[in-house]
Protein backbone atom coordinates (compact mmCIF):
# COMPACT_ATOMS: atom_id res chain seq x y z
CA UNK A 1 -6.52 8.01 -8.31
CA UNK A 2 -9.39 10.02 -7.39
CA UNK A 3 -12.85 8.45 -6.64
CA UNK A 4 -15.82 9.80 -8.17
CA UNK A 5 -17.44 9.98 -4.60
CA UNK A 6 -14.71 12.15 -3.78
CA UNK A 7 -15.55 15.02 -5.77
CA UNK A 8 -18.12 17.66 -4.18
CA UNK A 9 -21.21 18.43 -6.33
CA UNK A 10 -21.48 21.82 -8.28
CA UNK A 11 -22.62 25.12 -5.72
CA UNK A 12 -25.97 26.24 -7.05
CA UNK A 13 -25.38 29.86 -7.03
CA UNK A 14 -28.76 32.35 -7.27
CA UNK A 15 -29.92 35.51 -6.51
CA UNK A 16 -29.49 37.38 -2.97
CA UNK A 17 -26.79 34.66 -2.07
CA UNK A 18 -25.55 35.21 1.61
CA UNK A 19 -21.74 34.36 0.35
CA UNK A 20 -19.39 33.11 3.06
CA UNK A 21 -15.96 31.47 2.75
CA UNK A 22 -17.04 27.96 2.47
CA UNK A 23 -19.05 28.62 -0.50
CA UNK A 24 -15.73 29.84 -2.69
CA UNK A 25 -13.74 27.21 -0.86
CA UNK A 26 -16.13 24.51 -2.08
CA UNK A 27 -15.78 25.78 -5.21
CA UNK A 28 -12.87 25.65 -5.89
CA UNK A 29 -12.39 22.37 -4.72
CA UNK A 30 -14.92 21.12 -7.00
CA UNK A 31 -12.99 22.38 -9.67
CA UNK A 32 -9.71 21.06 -8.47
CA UNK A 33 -10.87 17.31 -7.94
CA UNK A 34 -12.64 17.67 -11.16
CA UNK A 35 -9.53 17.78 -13.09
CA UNK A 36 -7.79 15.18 -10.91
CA UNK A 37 -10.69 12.68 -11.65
CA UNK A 38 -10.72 13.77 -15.41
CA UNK A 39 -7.24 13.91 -15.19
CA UNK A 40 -6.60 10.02 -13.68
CA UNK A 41 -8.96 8.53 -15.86
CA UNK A 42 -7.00 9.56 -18.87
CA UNK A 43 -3.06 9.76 -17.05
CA UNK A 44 -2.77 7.68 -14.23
CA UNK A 45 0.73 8.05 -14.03
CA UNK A 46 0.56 11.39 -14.53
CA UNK A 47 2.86 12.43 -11.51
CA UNK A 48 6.26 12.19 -10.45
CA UNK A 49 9.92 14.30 -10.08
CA UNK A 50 10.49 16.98 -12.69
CA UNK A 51 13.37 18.62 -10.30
CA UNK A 52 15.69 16.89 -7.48
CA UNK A 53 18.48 18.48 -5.47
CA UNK A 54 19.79 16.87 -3.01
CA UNK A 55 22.38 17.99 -1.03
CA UNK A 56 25.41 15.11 -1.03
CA UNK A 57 27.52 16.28 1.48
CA UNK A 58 25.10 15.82 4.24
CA UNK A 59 23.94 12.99 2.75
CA UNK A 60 27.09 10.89 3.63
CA UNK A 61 27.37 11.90 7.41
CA UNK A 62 23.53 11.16 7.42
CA UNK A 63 21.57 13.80 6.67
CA UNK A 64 18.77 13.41 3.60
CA UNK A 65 18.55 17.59 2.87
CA UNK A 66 16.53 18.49 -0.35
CA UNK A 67 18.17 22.14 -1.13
CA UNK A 68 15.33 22.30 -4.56
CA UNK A 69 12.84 19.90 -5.49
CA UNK A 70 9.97 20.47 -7.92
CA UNK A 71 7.16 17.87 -8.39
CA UNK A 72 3.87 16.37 -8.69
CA UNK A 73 2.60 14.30 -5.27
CA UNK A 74 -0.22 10.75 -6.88
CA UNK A 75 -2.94 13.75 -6.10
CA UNK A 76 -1.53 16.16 -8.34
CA UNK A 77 -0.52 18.34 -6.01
CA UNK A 78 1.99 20.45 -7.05
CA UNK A 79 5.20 20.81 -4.53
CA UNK A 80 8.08 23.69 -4.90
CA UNK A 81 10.88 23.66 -2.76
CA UNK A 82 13.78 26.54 -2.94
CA UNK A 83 16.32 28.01 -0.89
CA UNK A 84 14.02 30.53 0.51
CA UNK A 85 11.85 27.96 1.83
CA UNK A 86 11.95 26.17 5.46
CA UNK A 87 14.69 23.71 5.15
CA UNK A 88 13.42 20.35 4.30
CA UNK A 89 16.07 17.64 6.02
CA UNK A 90 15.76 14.14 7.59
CA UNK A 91 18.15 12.59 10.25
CA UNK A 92 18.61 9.18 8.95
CA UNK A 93 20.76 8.63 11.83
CA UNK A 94 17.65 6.87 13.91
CA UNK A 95 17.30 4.84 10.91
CA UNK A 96 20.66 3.15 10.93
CA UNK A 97 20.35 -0.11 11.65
CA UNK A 98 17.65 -0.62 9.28
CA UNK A 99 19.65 1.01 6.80
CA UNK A 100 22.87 -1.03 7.02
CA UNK A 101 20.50 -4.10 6.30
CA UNK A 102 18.84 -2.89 3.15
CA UNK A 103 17.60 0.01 0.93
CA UNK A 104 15.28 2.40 2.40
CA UNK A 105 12.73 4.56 0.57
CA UNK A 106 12.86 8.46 1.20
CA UNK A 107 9.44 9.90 0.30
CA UNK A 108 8.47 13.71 -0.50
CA UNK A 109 5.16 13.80 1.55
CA UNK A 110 2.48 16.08 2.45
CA UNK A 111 -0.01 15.36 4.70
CA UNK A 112 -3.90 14.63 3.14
CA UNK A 113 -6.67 16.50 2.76
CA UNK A 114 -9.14 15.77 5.61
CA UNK A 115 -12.34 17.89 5.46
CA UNK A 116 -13.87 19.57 8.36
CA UNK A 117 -10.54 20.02 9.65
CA UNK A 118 -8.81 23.37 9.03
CA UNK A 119 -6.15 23.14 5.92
CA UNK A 120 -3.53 25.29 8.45
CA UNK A 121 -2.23 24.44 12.11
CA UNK A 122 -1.62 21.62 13.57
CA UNK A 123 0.65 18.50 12.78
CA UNK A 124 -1.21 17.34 9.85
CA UNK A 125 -2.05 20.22 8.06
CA UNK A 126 -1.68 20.36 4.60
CA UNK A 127 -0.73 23.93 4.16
CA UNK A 128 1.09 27.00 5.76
CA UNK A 129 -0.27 30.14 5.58
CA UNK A 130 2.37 32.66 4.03
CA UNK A 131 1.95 36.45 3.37
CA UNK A 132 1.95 36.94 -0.72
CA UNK A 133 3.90 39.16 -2.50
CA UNK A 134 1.74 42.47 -3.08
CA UNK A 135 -0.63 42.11 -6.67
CA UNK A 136 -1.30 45.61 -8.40
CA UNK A 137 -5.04 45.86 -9.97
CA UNK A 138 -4.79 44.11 -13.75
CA UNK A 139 -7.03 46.99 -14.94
CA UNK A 140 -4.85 50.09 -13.24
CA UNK A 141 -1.78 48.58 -11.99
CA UNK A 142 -2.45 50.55 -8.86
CA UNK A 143 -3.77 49.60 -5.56
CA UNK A 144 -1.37 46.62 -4.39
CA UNK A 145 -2.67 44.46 -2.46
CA UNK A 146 -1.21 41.55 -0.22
CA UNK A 147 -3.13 38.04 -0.46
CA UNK A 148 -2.55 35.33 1.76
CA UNK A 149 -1.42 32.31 0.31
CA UNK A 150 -1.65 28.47 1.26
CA UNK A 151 1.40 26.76 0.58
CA UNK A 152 1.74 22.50 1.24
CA UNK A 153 3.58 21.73 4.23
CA UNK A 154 5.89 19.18 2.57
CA UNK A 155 8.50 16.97 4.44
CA UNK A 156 10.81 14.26 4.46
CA UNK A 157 9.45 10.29 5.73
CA UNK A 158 12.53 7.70 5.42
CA UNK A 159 10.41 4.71 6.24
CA UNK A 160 9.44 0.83 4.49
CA UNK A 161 6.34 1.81 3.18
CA UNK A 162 4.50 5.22 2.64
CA UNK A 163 2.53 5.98 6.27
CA UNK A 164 -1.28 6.45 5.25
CA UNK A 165 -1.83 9.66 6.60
CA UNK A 166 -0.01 11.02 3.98
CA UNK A 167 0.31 11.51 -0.04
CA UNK A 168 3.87 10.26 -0.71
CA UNK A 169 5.95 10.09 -3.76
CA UNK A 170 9.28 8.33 -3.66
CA UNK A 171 11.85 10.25 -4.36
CA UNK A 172 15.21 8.26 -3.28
CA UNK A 173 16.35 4.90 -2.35
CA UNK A 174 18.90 5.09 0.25
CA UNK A 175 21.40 2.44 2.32
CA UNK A 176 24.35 2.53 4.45
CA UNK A 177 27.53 1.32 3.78
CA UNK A 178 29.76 1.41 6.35
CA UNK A 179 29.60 4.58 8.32
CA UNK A 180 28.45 6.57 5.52
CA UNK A 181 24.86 6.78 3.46
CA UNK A 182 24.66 6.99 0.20
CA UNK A 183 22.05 6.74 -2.67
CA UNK A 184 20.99 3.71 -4.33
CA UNK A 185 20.61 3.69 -8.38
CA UNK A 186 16.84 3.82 -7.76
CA UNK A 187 15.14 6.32 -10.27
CA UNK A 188 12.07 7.87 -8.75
CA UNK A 189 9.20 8.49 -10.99
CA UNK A 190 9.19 10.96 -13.52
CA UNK A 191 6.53 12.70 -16.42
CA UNK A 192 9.32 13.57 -18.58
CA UNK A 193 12.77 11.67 -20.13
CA UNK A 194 15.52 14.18 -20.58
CA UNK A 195 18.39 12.82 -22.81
CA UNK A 196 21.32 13.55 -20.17
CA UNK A 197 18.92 11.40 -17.47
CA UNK A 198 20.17 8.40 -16.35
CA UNK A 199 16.83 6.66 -18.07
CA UNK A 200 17.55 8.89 -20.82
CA UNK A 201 20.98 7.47 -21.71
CA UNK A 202 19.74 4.13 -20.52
CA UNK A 203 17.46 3.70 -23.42
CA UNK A 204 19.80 6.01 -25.61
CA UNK A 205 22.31 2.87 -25.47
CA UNK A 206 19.70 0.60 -26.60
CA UNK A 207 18.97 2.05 -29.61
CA UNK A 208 22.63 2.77 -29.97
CA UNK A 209 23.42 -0.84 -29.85
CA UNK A 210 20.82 -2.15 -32.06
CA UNK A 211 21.46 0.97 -34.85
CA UNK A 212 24.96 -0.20 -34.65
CA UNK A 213 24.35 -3.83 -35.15
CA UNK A 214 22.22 -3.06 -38.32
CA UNK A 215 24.90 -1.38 -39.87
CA UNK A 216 27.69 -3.72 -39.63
CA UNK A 217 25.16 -6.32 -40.77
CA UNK A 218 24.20 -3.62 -43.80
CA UNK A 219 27.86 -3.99 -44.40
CA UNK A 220 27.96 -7.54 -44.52
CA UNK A 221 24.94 -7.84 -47.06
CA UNK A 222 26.68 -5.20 -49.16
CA UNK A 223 29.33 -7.37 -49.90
CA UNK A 224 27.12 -10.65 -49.99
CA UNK A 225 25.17 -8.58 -52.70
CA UNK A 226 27.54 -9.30 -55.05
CA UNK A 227 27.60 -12.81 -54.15
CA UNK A 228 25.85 -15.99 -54.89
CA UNK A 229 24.77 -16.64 -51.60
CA UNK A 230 21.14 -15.64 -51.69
CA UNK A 231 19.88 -18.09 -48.35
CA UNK A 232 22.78 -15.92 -46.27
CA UNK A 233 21.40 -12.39 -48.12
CA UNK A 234 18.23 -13.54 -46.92
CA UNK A 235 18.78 -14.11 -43.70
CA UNK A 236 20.63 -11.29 -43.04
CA UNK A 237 17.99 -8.51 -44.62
CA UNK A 238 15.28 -10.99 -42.02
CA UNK A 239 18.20 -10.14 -39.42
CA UNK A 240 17.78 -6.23 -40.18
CA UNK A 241 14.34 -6.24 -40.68
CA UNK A 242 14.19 -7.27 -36.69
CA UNK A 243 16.51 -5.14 -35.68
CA UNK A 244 15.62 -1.54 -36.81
CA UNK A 245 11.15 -2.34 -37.63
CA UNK A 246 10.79 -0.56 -34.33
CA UNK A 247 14.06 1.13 -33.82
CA UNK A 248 12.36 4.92 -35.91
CA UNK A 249 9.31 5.34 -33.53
CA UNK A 250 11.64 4.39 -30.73
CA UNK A 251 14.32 6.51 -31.27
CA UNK A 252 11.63 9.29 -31.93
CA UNK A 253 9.62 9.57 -28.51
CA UNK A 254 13.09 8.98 -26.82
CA UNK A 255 14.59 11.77 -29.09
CA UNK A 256 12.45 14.88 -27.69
CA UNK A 257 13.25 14.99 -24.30
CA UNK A 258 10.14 15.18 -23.02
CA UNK A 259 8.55 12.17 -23.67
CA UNK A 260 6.45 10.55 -20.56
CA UNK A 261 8.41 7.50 -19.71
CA UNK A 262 5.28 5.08 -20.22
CA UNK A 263 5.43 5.99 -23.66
CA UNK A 264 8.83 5.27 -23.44
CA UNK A 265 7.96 1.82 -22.77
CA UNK A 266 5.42 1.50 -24.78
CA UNK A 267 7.71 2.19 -27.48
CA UNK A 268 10.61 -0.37 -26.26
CA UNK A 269 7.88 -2.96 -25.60
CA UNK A 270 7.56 -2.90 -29.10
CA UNK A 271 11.02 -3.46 -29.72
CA UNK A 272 10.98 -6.72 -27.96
CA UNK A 273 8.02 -7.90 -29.80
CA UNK A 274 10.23 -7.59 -33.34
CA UNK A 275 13.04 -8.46 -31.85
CA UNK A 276 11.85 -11.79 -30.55
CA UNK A 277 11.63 -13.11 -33.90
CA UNK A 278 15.07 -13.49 -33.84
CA UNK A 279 15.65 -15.79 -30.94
CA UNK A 280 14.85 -19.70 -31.24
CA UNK A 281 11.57 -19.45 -29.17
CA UNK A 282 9.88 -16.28 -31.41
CA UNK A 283 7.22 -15.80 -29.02
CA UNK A 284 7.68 -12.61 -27.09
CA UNK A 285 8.59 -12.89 -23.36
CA UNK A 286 6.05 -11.56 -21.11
CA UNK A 287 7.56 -8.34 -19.91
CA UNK A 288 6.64 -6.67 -16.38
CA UNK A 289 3.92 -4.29 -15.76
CA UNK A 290 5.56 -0.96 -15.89
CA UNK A 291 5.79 0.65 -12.37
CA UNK A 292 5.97 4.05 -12.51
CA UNK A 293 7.37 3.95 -8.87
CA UNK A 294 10.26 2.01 -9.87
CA UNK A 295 11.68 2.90 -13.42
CA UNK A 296 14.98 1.51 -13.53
CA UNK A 297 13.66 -2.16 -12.01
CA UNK A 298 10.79 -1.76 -15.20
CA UNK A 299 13.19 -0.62 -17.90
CA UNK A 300 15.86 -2.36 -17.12
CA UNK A 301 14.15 -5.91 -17.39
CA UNK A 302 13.24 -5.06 -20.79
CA UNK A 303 16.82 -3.65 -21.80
CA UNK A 304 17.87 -7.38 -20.63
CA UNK A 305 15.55 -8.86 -22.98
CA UNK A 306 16.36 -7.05 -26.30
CA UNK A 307 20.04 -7.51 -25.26
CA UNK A 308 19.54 -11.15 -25.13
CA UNK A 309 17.32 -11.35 -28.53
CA UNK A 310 20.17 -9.75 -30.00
CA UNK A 311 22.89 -11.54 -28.37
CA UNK A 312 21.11 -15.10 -29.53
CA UNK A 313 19.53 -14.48 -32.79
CA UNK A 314 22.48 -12.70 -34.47
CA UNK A 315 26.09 -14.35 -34.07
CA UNK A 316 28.06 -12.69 -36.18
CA UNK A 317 30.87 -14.51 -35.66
CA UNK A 318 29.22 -17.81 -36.47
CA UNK A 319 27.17 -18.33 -39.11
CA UNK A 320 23.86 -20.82 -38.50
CA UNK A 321 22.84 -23.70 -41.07
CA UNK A 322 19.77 -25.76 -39.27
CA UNK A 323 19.95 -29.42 -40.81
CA UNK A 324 17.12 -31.18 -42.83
CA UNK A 325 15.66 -34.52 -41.25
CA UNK A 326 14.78 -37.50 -43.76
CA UNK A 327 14.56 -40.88 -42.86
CA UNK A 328 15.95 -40.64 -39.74
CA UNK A 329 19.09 -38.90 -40.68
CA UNK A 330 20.08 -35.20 -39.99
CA UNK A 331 21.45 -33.33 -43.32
CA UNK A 332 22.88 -30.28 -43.87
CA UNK A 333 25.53 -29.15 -46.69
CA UNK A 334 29.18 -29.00 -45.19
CA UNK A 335 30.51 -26.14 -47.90
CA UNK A 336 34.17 -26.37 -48.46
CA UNK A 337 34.78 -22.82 -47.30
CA UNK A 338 33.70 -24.91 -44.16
CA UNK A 339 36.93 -26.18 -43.78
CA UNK A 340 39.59 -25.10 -40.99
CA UNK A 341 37.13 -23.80 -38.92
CA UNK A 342 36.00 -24.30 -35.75
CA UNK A 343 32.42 -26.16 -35.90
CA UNK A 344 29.71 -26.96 -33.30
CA UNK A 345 26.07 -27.93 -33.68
CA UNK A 346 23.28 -27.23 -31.63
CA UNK A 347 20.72 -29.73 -30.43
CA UNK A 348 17.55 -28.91 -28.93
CA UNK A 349 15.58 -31.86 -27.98
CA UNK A 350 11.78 -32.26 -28.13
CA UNK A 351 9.19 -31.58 -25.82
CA UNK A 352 9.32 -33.33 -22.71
CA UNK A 353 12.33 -35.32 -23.13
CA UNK A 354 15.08 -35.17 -20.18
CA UNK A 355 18.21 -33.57 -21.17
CA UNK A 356 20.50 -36.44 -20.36
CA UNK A 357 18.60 -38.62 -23.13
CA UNK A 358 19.85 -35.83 -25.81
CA UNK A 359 23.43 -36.02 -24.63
CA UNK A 360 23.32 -39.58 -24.78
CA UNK A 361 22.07 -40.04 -28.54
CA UNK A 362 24.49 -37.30 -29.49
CA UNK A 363 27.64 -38.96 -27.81
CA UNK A 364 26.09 -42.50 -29.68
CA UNK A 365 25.69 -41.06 -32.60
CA UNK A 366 27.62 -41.33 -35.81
CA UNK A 367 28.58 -38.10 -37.59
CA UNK A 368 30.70 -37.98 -40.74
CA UNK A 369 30.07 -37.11 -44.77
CA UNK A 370 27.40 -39.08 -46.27
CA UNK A 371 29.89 -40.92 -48.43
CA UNK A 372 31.72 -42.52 -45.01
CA UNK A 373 28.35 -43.53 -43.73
CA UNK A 374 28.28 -46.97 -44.55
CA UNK A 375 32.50 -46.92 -43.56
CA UNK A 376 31.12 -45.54 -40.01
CA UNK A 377 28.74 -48.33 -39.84
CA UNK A 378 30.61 -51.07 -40.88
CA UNK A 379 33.59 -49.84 -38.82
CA UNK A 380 31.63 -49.28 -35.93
CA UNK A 381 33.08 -45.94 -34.90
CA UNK A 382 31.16 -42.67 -34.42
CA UNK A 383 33.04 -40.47 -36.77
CA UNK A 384 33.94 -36.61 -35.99
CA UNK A 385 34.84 -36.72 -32.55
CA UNK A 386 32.28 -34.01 -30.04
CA UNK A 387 33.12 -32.54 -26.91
CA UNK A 388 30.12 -31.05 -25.24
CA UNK A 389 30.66 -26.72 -24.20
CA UNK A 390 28.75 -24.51 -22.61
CA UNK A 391 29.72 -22.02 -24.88
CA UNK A 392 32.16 -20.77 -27.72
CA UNK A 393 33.10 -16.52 -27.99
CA UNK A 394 29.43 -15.10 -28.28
CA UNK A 395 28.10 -18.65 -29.12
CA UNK A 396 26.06 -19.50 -26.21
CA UNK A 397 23.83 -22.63 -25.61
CA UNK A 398 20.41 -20.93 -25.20
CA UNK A 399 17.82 -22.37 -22.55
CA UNK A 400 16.64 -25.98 -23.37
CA UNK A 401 19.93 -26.64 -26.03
CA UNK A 402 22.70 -28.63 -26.10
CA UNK A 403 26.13 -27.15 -27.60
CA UNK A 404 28.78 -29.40 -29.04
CA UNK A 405 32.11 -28.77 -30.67
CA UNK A 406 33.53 -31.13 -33.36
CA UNK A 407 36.63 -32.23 -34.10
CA UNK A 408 38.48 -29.87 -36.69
CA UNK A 409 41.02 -32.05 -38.61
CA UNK A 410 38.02 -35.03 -38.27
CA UNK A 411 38.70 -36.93 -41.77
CA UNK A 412 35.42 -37.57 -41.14
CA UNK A 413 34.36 -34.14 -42.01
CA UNK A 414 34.75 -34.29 -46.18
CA UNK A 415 34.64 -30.03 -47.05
CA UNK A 416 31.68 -30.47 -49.98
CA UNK A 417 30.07 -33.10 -48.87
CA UNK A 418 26.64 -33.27 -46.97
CA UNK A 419 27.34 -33.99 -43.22
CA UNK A 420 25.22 -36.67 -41.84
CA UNK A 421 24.23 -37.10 -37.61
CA UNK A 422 22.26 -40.44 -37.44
CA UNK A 423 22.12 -42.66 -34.22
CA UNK A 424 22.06 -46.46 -35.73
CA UNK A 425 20.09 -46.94 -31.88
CA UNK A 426 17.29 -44.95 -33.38
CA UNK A 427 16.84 -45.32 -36.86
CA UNK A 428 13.94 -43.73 -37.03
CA UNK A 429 15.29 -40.57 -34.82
CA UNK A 430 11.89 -41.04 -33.03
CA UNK A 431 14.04 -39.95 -29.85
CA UNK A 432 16.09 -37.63 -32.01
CA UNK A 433 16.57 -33.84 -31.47
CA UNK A 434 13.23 -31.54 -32.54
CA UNK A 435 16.47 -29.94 -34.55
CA UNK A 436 20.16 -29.66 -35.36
CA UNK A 437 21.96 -26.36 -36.13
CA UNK A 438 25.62 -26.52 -37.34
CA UNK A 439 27.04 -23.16 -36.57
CA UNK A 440 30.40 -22.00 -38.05
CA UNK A 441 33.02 -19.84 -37.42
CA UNK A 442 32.69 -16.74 -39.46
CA UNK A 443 35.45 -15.23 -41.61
CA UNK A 444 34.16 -11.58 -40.92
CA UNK A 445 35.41 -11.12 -36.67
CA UNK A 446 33.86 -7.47 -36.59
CA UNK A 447 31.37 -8.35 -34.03
């Protein structure tokens, strides 16, 4: 970004002025690092790849060759390669062995602006002289006349970090496997999301997959309209509600094609934030810093997240029923269209307490209908039988929760009847679960 101290004061022009070069030269320069300070303050990402060819033949046998590139270097410098140009090629060769052990950056780089040196000759300089095309007179359209132009000297650096005597933007990520080199997935940065880019479809398949997911559950709360069920229709419109909040605004900066991708972010940043109310913990994970030098690493961490949300706050093939706790007893309502599926509940323990100590007053605990409670008891067995799982289909024991299946054909499991979890150890539950979910399989297997 550039400094304030970095941007020459204003000529004072007057009367009788003995003009030289350095007078227009300063300038212009003025003006130039005006608008880049201006310009950072209010975009500092405002830079990055609008154009990239590279040429993927050569690439393999080790040979980085840009045959077009168009973009704009961290000092908004603007960069136009083409065909006509000096070829603009790396050997990657010397850089084998560092290659074969890891990704390698390739930056576009041009060297920077050092004044009181002369902007052509040399090995730093930061432009080429070049003969212009001949410009008629605006007023006449006679009189052509040939101006000399300064074009940037840009090359190719394959190296760890950007070297400091040069502006750099990273345009590539590239290893070596085997004998041949190839490109990484890395996405260089960008001031623009086109549809057909790979970020483009990335975040195209989010919103895909969440607009999809709201309409089968749509479906699902059509028919339950015409049901009786109003705490399912509830938590199903709560469901939708998380889903497709942020899903418009989204869809609409991603739908023009031209959006910058930090509003891009922005926009799927907010996403997450709805979407987190549907996972057990509804506090928003902390999402990292966008990077504009690394867009896939940034976007993809967040594309994790709201795939996980989904994937944990909305089973559709299990249906969720958290249990009520009253003196020292877990409750919920085991409906008869309950029975012949496959059950499990889900215990998360409270703060602080060790994991093993929840397994244990689960295995020790009796669970059966309320009417075969004092039967349990007085019987000393522990009712349904539980087998601890990791997971069941798309049911998956989230962070900090312990999954258990029941026993099916249990006659301990009365279809009707409130189902009970107590632990005659604890009759308080003082060292109880913080909560109980019974999740059942679903009738509908859409998802």
């Amino acid at each position: 970004m550039r400094r304030a101290a970095e941007v020459p004061a204003a000529v004072q022009w007057h009367d009788g002025m003995l003009l030289s070069p350095q007078h227009f030269q300063e300038s212009a320069r003025r003006s130039e690092r005006l608008l880049d300070y201006h310009l950072g303050q209010l975009h500092p990402f405002h830079y990055g790849v609008h154009h990239l060819e590279i040429d993927a033949g050569l690439l393999a046998s080790g040979t980085l060759r840009v045959l077009e590139v168009e973009a704009v270097l961290p000092d908004h410098l603007v960069v136009h390669h083409t065909a006509r140009d000096p070829e603009l090629r790396v050997d990657l060769k010397p850089h084998a062995a560092e290659l074969a052990a890891g990704p390698v950056t390739a930056y576009l780089a041009v060297p920077k602006e050092h004044l009181g040196s002369a902007a052509t000759g040399g090995d730093l300089a930061r432009y080429r002289s070049v003969e212009g095309a001949p410009v008629p007179d605006d007023n006449t359209g006679e009189e052509p006349l040939a101006i000399p132009r300064l074009v940037p000297v840009a090359r190719l650096l394959v190296a760890s970090a950007p070297p400091a005597r040069f502006v750099c933007l990273p345009i590539a990520e590239l290893r070596r496997e085997g004998e041949a080199f190839v490109r990484t997935e890395y996405l260089p940065p960008c001031m623009a999301v086109p549809l057909t880019s790979p970020l483009g479809a990335m975040c195209g398949e989010i919103a895909a997959r969440l607009r999809e997911k709201a309409l089968r559950l749509a479906d699902r709360l059509s028919a339950h309209s015409r049901s009786k069920e109003r705490d399912e229709i509830a938590e199903l419109r709560r469901q939708i509600h998380a889903l497709v909040t942020a899903l418009p605004p989204f869809e609409v900066v991603l739908g023009t094609g031209s959006s910058h991708p930090y509003a891009l972010y922005l926009a799927l940043s907010a996403l997450v934030g709805h979407l987190s109310s549907l996972a057990r913990m509804p506090v928003p994970p902390v999402l990292p810093a966008y990077q504009h030098d690394d867009l896939r690493s940034t976007f993809s961490a967040a594309r994790d997240h709201v795939f996980r949300l989904v994937d944990e706050g909305i089973l559709e093939s299990f249906t969720a029923h958290p249990f009520d706790l009253g003196e020292g007893r877990y409750l919920v309502e085991f409906q008869r269209r309950f029975a012949g599926r496959p059950v499990l509940v889900a215990v998360r323990g409270r703060r602080g307490t060790p994991e093993k100590d929840i397994v244990s007053w689960i295995e020790s605990a009796l669970i059966g209908s309320a009417r075969r409670a004092r039967e349990m008891q007085q019987s000393r067995v522990l009712g349904a039988g539980r087998r601890r799982v990791e997971r069941h289909g798309d049911l998956i024991a989230p962070a900090g929760t312990v999954l258990f299946e029941l026993e099916e054909a249990s006659p301990y499991l009365d279809p009707g009847e409130p189902l009970l979890i107590f632990n005659t150890g604890d009759p308080s539950a003082a060292a109880g679960p913080a909560e109980l979910v019974l999740y059942v399989k679903a009738t509908d297997e859409r998802a």
